[in-house]
PDB file of N, CA and C in Angstrom:
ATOM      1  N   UNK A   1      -0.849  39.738  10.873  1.00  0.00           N
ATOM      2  CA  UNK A   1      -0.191  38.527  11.295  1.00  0.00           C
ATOM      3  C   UNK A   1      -1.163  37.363  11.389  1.00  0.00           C
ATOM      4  N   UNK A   2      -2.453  37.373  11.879  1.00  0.00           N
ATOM      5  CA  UNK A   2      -2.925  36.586  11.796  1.00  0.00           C
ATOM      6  C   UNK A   2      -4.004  35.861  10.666  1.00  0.00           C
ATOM      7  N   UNK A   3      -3.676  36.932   9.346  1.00  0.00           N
ATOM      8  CA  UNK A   3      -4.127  36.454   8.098  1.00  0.00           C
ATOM      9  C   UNK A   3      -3.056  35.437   8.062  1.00  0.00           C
ATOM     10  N   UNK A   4      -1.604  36.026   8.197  1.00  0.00           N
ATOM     11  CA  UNK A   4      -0.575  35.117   7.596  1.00  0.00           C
ATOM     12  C   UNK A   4      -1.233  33.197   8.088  1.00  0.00           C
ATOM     13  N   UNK A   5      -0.991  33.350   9.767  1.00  0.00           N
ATOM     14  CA  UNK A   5      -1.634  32.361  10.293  1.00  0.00           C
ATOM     15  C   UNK A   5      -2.480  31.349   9.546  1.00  0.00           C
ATOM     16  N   UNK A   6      -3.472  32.018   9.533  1.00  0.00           N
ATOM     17  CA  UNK A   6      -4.794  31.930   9.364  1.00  0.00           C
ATOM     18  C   UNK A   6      -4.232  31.147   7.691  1.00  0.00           C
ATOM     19  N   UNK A   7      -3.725  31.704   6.738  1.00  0.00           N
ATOM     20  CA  UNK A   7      -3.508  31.573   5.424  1.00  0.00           C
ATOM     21  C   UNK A   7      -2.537  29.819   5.849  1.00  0.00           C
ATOM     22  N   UNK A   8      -1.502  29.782   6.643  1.00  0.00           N
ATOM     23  CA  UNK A   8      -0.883  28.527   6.812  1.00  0.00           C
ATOM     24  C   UNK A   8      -1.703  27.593   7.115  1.00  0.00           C
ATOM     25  N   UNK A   9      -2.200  27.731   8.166  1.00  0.00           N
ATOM     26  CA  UNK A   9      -3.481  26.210   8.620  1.00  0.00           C
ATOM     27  C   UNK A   9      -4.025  26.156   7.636  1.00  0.00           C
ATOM     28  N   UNK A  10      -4.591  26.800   6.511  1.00  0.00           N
ATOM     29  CA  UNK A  10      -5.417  26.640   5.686  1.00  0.00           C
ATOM     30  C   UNK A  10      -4.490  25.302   4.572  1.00  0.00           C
ATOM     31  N   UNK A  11      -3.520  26.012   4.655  1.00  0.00           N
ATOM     32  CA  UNK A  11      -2.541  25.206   3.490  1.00  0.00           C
ATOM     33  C   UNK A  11      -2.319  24.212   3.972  1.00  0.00           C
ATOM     34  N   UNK A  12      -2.216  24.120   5.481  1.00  0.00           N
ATOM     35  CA  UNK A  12      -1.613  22.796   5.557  1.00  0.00           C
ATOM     36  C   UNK A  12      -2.464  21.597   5.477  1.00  0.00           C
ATOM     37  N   UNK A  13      -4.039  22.175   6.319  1.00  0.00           N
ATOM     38  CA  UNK A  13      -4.870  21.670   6.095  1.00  0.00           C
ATOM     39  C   UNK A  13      -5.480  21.020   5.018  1.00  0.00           C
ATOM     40  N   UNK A  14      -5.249  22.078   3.852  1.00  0.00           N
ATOM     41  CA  UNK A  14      -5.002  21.029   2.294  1.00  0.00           C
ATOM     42  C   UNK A  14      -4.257  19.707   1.716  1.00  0.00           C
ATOM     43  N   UNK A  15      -2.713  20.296   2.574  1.00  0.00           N
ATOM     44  CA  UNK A  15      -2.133  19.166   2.025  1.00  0.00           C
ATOM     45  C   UNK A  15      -1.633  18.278   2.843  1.00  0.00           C
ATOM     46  N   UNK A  16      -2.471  18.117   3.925  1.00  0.00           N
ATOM     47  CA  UNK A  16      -2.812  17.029   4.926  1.00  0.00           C
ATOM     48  C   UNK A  16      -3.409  15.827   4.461  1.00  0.00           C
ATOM     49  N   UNK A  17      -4.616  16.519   3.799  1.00  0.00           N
ATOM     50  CA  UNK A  17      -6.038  15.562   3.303  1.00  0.00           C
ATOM     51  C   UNK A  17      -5.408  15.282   1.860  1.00  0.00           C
ATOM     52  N   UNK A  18      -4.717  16.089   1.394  1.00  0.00           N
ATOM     53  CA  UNK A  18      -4.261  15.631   0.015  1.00  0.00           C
ATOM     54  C   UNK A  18      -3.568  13.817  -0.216  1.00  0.00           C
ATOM     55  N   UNK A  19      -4.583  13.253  -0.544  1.00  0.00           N
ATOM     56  CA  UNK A  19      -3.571  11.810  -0.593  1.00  0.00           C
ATOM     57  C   UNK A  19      -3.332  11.067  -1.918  1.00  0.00           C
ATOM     58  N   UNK A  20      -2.906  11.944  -2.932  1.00  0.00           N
ATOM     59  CA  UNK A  20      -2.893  11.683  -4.712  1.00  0.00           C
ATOM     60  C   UNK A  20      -0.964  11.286  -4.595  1.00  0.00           C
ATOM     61  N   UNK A  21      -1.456   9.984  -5.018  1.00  0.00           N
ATOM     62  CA  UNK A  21       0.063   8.965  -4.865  1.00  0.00           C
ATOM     63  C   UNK A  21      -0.319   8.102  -3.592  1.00  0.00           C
ATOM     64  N   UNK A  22      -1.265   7.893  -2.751  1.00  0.00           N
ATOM     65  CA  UNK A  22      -1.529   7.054  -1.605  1.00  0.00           C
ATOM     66  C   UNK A  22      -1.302   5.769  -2.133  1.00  0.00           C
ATOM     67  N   UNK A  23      -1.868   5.375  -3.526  1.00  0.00           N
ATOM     68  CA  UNK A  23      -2.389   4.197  -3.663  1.00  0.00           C
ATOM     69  C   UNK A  23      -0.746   3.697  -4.028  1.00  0.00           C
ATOM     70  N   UNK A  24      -0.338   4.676  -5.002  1.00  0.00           N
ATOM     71  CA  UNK A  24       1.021   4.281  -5.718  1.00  0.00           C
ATOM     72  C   UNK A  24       1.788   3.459  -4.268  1.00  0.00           C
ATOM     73  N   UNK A  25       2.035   4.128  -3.602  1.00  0.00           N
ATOM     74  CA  UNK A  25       2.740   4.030  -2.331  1.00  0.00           C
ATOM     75  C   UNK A  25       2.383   2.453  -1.682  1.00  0.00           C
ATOM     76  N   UNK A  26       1.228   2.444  -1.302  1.00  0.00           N
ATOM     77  CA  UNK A  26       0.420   1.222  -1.051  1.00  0.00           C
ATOM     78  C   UNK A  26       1.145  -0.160  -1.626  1.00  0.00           C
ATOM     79  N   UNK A  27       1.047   0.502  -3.228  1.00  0.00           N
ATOM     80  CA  UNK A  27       1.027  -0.869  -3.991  1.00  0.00           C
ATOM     81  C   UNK A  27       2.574  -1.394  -4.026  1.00  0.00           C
ATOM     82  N   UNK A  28       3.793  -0.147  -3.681  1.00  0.00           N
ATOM     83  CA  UNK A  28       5.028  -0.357  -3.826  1.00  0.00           C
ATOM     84  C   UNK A  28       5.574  -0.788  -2.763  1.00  0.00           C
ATOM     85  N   UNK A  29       4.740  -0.545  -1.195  1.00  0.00           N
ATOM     86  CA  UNK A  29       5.041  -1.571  -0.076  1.00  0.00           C
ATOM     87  C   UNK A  29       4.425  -3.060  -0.405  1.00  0.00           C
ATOM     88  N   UNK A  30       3.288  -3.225  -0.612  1.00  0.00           N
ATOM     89  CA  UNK A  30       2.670  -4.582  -1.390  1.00  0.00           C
ATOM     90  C   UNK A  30       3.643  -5.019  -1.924  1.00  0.00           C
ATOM     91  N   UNK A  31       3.996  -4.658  -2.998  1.00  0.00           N
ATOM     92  CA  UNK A  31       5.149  -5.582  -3.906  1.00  0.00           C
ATOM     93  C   UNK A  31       6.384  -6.058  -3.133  1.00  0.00           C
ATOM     94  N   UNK A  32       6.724  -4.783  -2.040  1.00  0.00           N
ATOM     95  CA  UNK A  32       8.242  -5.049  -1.581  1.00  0.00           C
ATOM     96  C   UNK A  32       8.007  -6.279  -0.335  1.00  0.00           C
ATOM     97  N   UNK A  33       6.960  -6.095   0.010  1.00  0.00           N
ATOM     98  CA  UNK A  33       6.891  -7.437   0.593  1.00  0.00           C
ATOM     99  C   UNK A  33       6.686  -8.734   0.028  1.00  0.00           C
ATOM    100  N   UNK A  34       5.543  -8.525  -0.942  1.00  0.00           N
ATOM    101  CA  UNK A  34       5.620  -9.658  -1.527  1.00  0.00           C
ATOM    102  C   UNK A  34       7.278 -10.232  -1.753  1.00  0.00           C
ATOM    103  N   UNK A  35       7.824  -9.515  -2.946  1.00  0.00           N
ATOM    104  CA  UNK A  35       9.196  -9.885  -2.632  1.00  0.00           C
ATOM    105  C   UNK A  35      10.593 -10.312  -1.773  1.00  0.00           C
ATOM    106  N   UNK A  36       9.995  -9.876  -0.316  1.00  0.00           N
ATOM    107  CA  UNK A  36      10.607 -10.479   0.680  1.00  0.00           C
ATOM    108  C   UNK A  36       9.613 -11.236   1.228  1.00  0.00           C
ATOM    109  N   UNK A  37       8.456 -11.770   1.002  1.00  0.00           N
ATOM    110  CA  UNK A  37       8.045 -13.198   1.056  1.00  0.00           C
ATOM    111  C   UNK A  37       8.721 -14.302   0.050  1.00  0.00           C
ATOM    112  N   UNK A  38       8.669 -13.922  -0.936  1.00  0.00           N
ATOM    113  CA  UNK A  38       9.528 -15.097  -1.943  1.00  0.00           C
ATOM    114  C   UNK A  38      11.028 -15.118  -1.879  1.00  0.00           C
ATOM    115  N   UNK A  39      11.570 -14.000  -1.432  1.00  0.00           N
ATOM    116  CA  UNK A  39      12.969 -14.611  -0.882  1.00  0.00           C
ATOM    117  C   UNK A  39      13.047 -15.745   0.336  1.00  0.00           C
ATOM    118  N   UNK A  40      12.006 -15.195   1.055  1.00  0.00           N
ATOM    119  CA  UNK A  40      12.349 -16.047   2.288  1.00  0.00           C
ATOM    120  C   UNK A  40      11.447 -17.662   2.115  1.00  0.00           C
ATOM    121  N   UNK A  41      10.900 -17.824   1.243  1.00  0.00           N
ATOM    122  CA  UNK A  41      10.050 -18.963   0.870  1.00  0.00           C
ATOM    123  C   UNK A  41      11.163 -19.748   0.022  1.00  0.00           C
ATOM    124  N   UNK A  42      12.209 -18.617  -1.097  1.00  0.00           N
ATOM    125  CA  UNK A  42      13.171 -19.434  -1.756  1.00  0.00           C
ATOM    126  C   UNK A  42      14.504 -20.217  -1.034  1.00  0.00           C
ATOM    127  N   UNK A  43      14.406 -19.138   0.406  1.00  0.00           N
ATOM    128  CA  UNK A  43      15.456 -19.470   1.045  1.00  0.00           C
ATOM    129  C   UNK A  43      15.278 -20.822   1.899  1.00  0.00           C
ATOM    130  N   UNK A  44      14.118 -21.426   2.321  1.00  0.00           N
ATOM    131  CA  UNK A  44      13.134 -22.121   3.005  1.00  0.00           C
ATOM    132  C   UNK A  44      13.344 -23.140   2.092  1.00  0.00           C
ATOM    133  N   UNK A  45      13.120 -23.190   0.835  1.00  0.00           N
ATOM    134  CA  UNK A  45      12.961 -24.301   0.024  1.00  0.00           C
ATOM    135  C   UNK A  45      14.115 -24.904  -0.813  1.00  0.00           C
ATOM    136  N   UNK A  46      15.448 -23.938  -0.586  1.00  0.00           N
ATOM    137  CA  UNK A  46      16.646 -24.708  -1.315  1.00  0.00           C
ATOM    138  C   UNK A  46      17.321 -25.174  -0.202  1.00  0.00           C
ATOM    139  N   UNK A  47      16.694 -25.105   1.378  1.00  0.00           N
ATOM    140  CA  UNK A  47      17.388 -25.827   2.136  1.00  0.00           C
ATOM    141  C   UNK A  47      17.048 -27.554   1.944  1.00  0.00           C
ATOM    142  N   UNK A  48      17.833 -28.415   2.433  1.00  0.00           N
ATOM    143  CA  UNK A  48      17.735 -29.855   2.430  1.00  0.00           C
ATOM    144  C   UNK A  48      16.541 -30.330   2.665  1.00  0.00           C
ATOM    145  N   UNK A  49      16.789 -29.775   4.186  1.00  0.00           N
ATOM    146  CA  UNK A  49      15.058 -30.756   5.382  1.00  0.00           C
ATOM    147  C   UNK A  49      14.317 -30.081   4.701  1.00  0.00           C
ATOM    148  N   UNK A  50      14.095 -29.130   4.263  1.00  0.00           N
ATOM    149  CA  UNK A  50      12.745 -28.735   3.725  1.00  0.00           C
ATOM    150  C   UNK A  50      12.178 -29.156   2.348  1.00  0.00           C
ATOM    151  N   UNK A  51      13.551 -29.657   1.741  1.00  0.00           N
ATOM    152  CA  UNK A  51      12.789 -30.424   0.697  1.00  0.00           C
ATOM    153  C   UNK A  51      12.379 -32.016   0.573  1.00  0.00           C
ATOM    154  N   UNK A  52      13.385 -32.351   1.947  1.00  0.00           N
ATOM    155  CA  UNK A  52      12.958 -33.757   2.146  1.00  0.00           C
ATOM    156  C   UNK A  52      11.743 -33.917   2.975  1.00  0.00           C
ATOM    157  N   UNK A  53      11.058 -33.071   3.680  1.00  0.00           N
ATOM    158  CA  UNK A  53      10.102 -32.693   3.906  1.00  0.00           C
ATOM    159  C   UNK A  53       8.875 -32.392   3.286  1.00  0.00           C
ATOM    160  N   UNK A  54       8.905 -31.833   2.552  1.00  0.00           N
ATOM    161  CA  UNK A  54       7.768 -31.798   1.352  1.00  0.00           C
ATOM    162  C   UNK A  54       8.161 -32.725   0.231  1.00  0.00           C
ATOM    163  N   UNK A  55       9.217 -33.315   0.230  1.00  0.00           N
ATOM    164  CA  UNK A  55       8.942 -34.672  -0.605  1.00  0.00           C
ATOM    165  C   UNK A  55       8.063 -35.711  -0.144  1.00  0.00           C
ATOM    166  N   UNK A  56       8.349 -35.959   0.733  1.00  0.00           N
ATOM    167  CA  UNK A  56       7.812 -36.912   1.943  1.00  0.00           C
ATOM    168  C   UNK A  56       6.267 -36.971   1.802  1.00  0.00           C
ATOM    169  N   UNK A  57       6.131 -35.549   2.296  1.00  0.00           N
ATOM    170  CA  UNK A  57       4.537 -35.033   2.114  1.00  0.00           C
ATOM    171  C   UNK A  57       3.928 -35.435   0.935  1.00  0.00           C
ATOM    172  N   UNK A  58       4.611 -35.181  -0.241  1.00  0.00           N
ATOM    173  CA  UNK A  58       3.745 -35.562  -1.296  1.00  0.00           C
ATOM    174  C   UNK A  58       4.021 -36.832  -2.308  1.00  0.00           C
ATOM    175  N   UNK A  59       4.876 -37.485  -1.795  1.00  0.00           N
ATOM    176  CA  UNK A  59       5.028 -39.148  -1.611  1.00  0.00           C
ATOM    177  C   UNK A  59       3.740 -39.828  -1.239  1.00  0.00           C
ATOM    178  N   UNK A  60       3.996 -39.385   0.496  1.00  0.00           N
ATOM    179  CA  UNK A  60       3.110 -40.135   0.724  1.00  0.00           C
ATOM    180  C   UNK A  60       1.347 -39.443   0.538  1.00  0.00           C
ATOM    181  N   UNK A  61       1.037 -37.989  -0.093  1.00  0.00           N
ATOM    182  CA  UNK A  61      -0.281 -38.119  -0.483  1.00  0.00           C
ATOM    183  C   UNK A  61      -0.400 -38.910  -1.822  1.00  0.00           C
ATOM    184  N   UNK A  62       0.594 -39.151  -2.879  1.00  0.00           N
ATOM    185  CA  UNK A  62       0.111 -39.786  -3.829  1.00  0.00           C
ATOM    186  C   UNK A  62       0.414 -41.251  -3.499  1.00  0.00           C
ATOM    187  N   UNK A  63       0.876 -41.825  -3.037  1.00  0.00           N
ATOM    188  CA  UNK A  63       0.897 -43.139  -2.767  1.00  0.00           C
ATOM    189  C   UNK A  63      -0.372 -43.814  -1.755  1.00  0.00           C
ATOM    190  N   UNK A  64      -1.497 -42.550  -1.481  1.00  0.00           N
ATOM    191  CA  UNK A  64      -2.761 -43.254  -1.070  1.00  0.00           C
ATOM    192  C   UNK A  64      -3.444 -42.924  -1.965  1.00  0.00           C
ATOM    193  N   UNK A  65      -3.382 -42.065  -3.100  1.00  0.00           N
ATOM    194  CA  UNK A  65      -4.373 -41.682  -3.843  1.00  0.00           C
ATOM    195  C   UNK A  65      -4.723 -43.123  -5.085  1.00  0.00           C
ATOM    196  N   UNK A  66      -3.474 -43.686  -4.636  1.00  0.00           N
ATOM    197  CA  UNK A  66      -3.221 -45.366  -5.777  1.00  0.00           C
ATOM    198  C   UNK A  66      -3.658 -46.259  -5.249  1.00  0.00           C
TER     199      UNK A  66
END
């Protein structure tokens, strides 16, 4: 019985430390956020005030740059 044991911790212990697909994983939360950053940046920017807002802004930086 306590080979059996002994034989499980061993395994699990393997595929504990095993981290082949970590990165995959990583990069597919990365993206999914990225992507709910640009929704919420698109949603931000087809509102009104926010574009009369950054019009404004860059009105008035080019109208000192003249």
């Amino acid at each position: 019985m306590s080979l059996t044991k002994e034989r499980l911790r061993r395994t699990l212990d393997r595929v504990m430390r095993d981290e082949r697909g970590a990165s995959t994983a990583e990069y597919a939360i990365t993206v999914l956020a990225a992507c709910g950053f640009a929704a919420v940046l698109v949603a931000l920017l087809a509102s009104g005030e926010v574009r009369e807002l950054l019009m404004g802004i860059i009105t008035s930086a080019l109208s000192k740059g003249s």
